[in-house]
Protein backbone atom coordinates (compact mmCIF):
# COMPACT_ATOMS: atom_id res chain seq x y z
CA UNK A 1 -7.62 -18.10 -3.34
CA UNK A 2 -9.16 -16.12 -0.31
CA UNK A 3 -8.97 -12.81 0.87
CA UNK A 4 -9.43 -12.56 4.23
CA UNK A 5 -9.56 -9.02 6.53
CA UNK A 6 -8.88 -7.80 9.61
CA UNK A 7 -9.74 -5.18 11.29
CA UNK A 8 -7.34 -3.37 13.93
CA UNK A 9 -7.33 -0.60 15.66
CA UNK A 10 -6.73 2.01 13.09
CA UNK A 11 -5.76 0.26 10.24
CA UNK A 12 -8.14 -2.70 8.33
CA UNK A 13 -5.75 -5.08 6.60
CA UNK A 14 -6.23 -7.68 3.89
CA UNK A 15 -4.31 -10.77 2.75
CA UNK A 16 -4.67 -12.74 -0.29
CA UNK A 17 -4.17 -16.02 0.63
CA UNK A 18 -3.12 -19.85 -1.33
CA UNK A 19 -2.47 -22.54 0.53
CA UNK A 20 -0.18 -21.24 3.62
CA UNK A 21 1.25 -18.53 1.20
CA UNK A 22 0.02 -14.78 1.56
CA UNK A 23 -0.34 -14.17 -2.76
CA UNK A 24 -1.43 -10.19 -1.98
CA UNK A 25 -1.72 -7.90 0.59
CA UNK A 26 -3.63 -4.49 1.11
CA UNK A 27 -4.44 -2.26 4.08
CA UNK A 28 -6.24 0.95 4.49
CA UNK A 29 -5.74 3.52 7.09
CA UNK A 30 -8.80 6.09 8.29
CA UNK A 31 -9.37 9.42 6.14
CA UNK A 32 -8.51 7.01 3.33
CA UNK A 33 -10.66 8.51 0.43
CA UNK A 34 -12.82 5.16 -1.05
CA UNK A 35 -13.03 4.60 -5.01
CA UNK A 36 -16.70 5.27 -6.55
CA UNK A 37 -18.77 8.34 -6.77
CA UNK A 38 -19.53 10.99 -4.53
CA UNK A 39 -20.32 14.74 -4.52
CA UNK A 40 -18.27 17.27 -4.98
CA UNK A 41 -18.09 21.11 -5.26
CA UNK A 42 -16.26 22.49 -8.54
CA UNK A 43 -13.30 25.45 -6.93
CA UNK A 44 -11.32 25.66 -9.59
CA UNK A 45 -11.53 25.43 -13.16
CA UNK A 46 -9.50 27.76 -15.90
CA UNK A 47 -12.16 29.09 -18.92
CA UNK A 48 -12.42 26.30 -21.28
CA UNK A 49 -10.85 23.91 -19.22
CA UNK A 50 -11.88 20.20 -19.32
CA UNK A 51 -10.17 19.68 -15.68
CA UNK A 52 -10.28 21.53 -12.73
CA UNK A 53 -10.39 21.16 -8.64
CA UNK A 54 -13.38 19.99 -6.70
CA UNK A 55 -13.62 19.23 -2.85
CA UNK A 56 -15.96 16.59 -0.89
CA UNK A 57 -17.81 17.87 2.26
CA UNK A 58 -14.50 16.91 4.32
CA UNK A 59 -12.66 18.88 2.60
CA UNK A 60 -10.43 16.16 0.25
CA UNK A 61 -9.86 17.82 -3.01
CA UNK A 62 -9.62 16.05 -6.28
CA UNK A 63 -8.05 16.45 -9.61
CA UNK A 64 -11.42 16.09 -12.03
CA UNK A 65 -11.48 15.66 -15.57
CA UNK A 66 -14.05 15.39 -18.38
CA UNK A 67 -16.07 18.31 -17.10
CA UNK A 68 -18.78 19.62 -18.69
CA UNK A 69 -19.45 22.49 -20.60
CA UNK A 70 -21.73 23.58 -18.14
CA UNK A 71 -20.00 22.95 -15.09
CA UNK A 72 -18.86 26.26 -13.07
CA UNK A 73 -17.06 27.28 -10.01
CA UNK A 74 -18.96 26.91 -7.34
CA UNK A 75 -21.18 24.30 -8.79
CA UNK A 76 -22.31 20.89 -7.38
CA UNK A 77 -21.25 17.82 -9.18
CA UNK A 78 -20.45 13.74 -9.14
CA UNK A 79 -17.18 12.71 -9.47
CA UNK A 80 -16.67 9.12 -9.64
CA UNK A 81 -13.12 8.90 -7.79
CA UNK A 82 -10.22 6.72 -9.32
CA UNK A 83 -7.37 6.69 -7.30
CA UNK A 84 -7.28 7.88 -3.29
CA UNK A 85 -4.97 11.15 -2.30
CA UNK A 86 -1.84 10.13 -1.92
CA UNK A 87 0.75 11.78 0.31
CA UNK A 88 4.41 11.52 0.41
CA UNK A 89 7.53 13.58 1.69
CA UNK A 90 7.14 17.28 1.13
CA UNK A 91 4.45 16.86 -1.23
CA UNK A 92 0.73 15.66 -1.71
CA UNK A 93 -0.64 13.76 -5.10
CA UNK A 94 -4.30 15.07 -4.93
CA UNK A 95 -6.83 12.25 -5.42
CA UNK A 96 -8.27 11.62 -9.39
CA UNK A 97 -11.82 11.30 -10.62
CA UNK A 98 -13.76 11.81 -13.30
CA UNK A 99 -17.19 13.74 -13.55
CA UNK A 100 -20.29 11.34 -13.71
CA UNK A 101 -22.82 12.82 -16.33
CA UNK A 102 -26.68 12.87 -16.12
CA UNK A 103 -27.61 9.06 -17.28
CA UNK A 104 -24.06 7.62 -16.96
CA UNK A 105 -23.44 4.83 -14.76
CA UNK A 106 -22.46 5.26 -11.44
CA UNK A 107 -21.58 2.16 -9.62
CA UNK A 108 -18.93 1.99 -7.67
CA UNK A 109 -15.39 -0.21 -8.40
CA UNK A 110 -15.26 -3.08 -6.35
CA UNK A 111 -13.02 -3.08 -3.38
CA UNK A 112 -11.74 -6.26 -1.83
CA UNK A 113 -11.85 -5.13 1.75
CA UNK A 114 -15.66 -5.03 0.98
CA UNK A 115 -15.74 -8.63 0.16
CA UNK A 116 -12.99 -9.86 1.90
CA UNK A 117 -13.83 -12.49 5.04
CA UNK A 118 -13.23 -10.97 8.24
CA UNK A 119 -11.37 -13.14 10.22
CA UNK A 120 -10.38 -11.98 14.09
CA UNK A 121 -6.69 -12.87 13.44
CA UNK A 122 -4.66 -13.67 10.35
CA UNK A 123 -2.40 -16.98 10.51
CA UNK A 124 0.01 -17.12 12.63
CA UNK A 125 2.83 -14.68 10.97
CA UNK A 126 1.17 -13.71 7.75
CA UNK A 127 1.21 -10.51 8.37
CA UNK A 128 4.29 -10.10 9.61
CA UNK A 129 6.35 -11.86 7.00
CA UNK A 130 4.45 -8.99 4.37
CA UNK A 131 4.84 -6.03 6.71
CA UNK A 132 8.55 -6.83 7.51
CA UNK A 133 9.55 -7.10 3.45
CA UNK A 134 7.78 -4.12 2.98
CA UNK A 135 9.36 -2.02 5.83
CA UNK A 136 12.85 -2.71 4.66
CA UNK A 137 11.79 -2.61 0.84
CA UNK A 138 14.16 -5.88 0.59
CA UNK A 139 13.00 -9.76 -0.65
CA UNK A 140 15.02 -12.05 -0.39
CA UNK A 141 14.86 -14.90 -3.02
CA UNK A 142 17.23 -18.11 -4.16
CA UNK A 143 20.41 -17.33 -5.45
CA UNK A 144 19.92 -13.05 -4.62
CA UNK A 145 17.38 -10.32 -3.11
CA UNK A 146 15.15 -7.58 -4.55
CA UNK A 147 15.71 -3.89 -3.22
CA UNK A 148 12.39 -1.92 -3.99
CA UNK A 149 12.56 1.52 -3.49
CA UNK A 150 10.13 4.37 -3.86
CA UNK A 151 10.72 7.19 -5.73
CA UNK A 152 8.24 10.49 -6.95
CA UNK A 153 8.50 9.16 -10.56
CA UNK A 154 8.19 5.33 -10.26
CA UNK A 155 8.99 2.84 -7.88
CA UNK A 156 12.23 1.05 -8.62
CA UNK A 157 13.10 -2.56 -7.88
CA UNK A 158 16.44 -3.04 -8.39
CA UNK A 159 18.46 -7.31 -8.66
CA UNK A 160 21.09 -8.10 -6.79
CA UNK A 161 23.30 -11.41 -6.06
CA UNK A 162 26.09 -13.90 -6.81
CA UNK A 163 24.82 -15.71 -10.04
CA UNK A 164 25.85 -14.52 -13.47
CA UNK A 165 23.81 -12.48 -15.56
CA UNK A 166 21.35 -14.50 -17.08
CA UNK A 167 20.45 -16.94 -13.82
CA UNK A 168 20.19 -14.30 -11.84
CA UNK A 169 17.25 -11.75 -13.97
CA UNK A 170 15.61 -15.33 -14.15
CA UNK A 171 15.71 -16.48 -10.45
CA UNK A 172 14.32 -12.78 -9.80
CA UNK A 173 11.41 -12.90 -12.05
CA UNK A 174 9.29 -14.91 -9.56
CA UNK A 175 10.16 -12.92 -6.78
CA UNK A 176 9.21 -9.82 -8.56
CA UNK A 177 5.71 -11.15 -9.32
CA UNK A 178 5.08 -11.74 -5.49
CA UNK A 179 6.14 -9.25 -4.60
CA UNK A 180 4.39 -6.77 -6.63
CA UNK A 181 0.99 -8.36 -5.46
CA UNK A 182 2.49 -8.61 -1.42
CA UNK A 183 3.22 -4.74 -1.54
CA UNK A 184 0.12 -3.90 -3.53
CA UNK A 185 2.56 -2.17 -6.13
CA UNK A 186 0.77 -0.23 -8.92
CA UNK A 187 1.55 2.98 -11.28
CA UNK A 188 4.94 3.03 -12.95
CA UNK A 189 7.35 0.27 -11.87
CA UNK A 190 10.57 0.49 -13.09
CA UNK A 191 12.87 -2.90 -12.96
CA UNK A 192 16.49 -2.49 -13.25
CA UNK A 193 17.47 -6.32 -14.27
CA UNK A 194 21.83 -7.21 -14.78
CA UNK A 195 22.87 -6.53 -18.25
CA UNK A 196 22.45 -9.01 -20.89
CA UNK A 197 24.17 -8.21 -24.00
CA UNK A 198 22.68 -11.61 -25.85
CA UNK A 199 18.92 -10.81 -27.55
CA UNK A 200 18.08 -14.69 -26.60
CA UNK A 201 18.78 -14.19 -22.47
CA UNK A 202 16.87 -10.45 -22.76
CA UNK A 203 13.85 -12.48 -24.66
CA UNK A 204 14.25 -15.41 -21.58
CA UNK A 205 13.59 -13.02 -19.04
CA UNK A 206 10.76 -10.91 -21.12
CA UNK A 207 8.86 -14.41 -21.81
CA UNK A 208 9.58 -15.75 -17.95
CA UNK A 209 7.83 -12.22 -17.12
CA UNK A 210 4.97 -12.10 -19.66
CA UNK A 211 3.92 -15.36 -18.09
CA UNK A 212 4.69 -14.83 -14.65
CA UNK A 213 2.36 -11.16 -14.96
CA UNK A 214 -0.19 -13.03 -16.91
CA UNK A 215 -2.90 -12.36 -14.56
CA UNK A 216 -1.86 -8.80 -13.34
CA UNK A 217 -2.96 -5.78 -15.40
CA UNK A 218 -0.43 -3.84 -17.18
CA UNK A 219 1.12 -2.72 -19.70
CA UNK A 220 4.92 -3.86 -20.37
CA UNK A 221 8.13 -2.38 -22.48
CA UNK A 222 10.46 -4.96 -23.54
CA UNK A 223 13.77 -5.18 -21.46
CA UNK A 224 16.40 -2.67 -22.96
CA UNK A 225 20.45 -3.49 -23.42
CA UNK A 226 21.09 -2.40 -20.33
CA UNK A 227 18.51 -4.71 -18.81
CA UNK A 228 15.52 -2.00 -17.85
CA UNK A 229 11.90 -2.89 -18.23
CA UNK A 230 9.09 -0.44 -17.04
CA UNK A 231 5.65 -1.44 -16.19
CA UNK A 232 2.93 0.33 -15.71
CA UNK A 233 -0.45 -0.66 -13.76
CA UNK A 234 -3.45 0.93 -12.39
CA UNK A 235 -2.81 2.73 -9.73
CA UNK A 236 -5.70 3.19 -7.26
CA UNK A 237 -3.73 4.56 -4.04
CA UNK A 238 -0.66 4.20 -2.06
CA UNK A 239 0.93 0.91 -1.86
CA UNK A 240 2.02 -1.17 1.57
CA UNK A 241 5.66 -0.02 0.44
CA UNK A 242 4.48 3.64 0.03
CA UNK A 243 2.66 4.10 3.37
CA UNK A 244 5.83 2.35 4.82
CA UNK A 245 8.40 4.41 3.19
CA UNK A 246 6.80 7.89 3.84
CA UNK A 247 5.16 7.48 6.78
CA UNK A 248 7.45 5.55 8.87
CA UNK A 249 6.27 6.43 12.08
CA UNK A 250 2.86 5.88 11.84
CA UNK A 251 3.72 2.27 10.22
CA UNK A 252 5.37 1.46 13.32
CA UNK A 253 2.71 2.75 15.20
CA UNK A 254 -0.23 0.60 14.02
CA UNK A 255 2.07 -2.41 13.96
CA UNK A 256 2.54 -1.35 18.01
CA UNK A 257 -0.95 -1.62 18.40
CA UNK A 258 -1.51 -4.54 16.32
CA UNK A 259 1.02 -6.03 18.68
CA UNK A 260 -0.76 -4.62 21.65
CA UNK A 261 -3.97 -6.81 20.40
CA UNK A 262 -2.26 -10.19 19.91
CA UNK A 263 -0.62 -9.87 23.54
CA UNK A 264 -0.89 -13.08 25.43
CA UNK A 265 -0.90 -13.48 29.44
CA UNK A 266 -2.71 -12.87 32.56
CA UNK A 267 -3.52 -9.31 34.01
CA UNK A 268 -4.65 -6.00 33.98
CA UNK A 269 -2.44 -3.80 32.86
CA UNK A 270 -0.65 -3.97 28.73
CA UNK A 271 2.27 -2.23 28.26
CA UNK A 272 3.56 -0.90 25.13
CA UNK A 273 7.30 0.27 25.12
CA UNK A 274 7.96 2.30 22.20
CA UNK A 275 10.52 4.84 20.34
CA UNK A 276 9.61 8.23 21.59
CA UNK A 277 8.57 9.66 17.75
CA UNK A 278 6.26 6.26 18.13
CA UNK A 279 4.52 7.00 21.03
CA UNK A 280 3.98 10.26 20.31
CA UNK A 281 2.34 8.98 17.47
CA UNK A 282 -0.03 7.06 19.56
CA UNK A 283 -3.72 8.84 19.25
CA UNK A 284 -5.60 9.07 22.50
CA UNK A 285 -8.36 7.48 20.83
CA UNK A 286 -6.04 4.60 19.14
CA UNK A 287 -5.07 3.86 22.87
CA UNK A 288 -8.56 4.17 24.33
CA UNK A 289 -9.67 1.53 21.75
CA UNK A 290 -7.37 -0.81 22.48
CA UNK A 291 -8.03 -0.98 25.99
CA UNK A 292 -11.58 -1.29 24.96
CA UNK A 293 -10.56 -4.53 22.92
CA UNK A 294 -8.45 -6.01 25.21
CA UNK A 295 -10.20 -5.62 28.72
CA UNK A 296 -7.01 -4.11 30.14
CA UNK A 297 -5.35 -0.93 31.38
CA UNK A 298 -3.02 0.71 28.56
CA UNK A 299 0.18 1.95 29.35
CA UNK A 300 2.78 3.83 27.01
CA UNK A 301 6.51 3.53 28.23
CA UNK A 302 9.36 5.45 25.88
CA UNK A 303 12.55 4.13 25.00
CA UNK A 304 14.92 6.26 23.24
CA UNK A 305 17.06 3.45 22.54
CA UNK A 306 14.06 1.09 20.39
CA UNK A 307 14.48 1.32 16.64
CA UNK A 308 11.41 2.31 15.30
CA UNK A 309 10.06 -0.76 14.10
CA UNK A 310 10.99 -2.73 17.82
CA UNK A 311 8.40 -1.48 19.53
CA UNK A 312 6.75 -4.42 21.81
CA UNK A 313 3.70 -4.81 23.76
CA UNK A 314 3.67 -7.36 27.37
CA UNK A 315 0.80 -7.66 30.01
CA UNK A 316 1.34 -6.85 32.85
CA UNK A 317 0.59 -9.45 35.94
CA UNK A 318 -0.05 -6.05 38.75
């Protein structure tokens, strides 16, 4: 399996890719805080206290824990960072980290848009199959569909369809696995499978899972008699789903621009015709890029009528 990147005009996105199937998907916006070390000043720490508040040079603060004895307000330390700031309606998760010692190791976790190979376009709809599930939190599968829904405690995926009990849970658990790795889906997951009041159909579905999650991290509760499971993964930073959910507007706004890129046609001038909150949301130097990238004049038109997410872009012949 490959990962491939690309990088648009403020957003850099990565597939997973087997065969013509998109296995996982990841993107990362700018101001996006990267996992590893970097310094930090301590601002707040209670006496005693093995966890406090400390803030890079641009100002991101982070939850820190495993202090030292020794370190004060004020004071310059590491922090090796372990999951990005995350920010969702009304309310911001601060990002996590951990303070690096003097002697302990401080290389940096892996990222796969480091290694990923950059590729100028993704396959033809790739992208847009992921982006589209994730914007309506809805996957579709044989025989039912998922609904995945954010919440401040866990993210909830919830079964629906027309085959009894047992079929169904089981013709979901594949879908589930996809689409946990397609949304980039990490912390605490919450699945709300139908009912099965027989142990054997429960211990189906918790085997068909256990195998189908075999090479995902996490941790796993066996299903319940109403048919709940939790899991619980890693979580890093804010999932496709997340970003989509919360910040609507700016979703639809770097999917306008990626749109803007892949624009076919003769002439000088690209449109893009966008919801007013949309184009609005278009940065000066977003738009100034693009033009850059695509040899053209860029022009914004507002339609109050556009759905947020049917925002299109069309060169312009004069």
């Amino acid at each position: 399996m490959t990962w491939l990147i690309e990088r648009g005009v403020a957003e850099t996105r990565a597939i997973q890719v087997e065969g013509e199937q998109v296995r996982a998907a990841r993107v990362q916006w700018p101001g996006d805080i990267a996992l590893g070390v970097a310094p930090a000043r301590l601002v707040q720490r209670r006496a005693g206290a093995k966890r406090g508040v400390a803030r890079t040079a641009d100002g991101t603060e982070i939850n820190v824990s495993g202090l030292a004895r020794e370190a004060s307000e004020g004071r310059e330390i590491t922090v090796r960072i372990t999951r990005a700031l995350i920010a969702e309606s009304g309310r911001l998760k601060r990002a996590q980290g951990i303070q690096v010692r003097d002697g302990a190791s401080d290389a940096a976790s892996p990222s796969v848009l480091h290694d990923a190979t950059t590729v100028h376009r993704f396959p033809a709809g790739a992208w847009e199959d992921v982006w589209a599930d994730a914007w309506t939190g809805e996957v579709a599968f044989a025989g039912g569909s998922l609904i995945v829904s954010p919440t401040p405690a866990m993210c909830v995926i919830d079964i629906d369809g027309d085959l009894s009990p047992p079929e169904l849970a089981l013709a979901a658990v594949p879908a589930i696995a996809r689409t946990l790795r397609r949304f980039d889906l990490a912390g605490s997951i919450g699945i709300d499978f139908p009912t099965l009041s027989e142990k054997q159909h429960r211990r189906a579905v918790d085997d068909a899972l256990g195998q189908a999650l075999d090479d995902w991290p996490h941790e796993r509760t066996a299903m319940n008699g109403f048919g709940f499971v939790q899991l619980v993964a890693r979580l890093e930073g804010p999932s496709l789903l997340h970003r989509f959910h919360f910040h609507r507007v700016g979703a639809a706004a770097r999917m306008l621009l990626r749109r803007g890129e892949l624009a076919e046609g003769a002439g000088p001038r690209l449109l893009l015709r966008a919801h007013p909150a949309v184009a609005e949301r278009l940065a000066p130097e977003w738009l100034a890029e693009l033009a850059r990238r695509s040899g053209r004049k860029v022009e914004v038109e507002r339609d109050a009528t556009l759905a947020l997410d049917a925002g299109h872009a069309q060169i312009l012949a004069s």
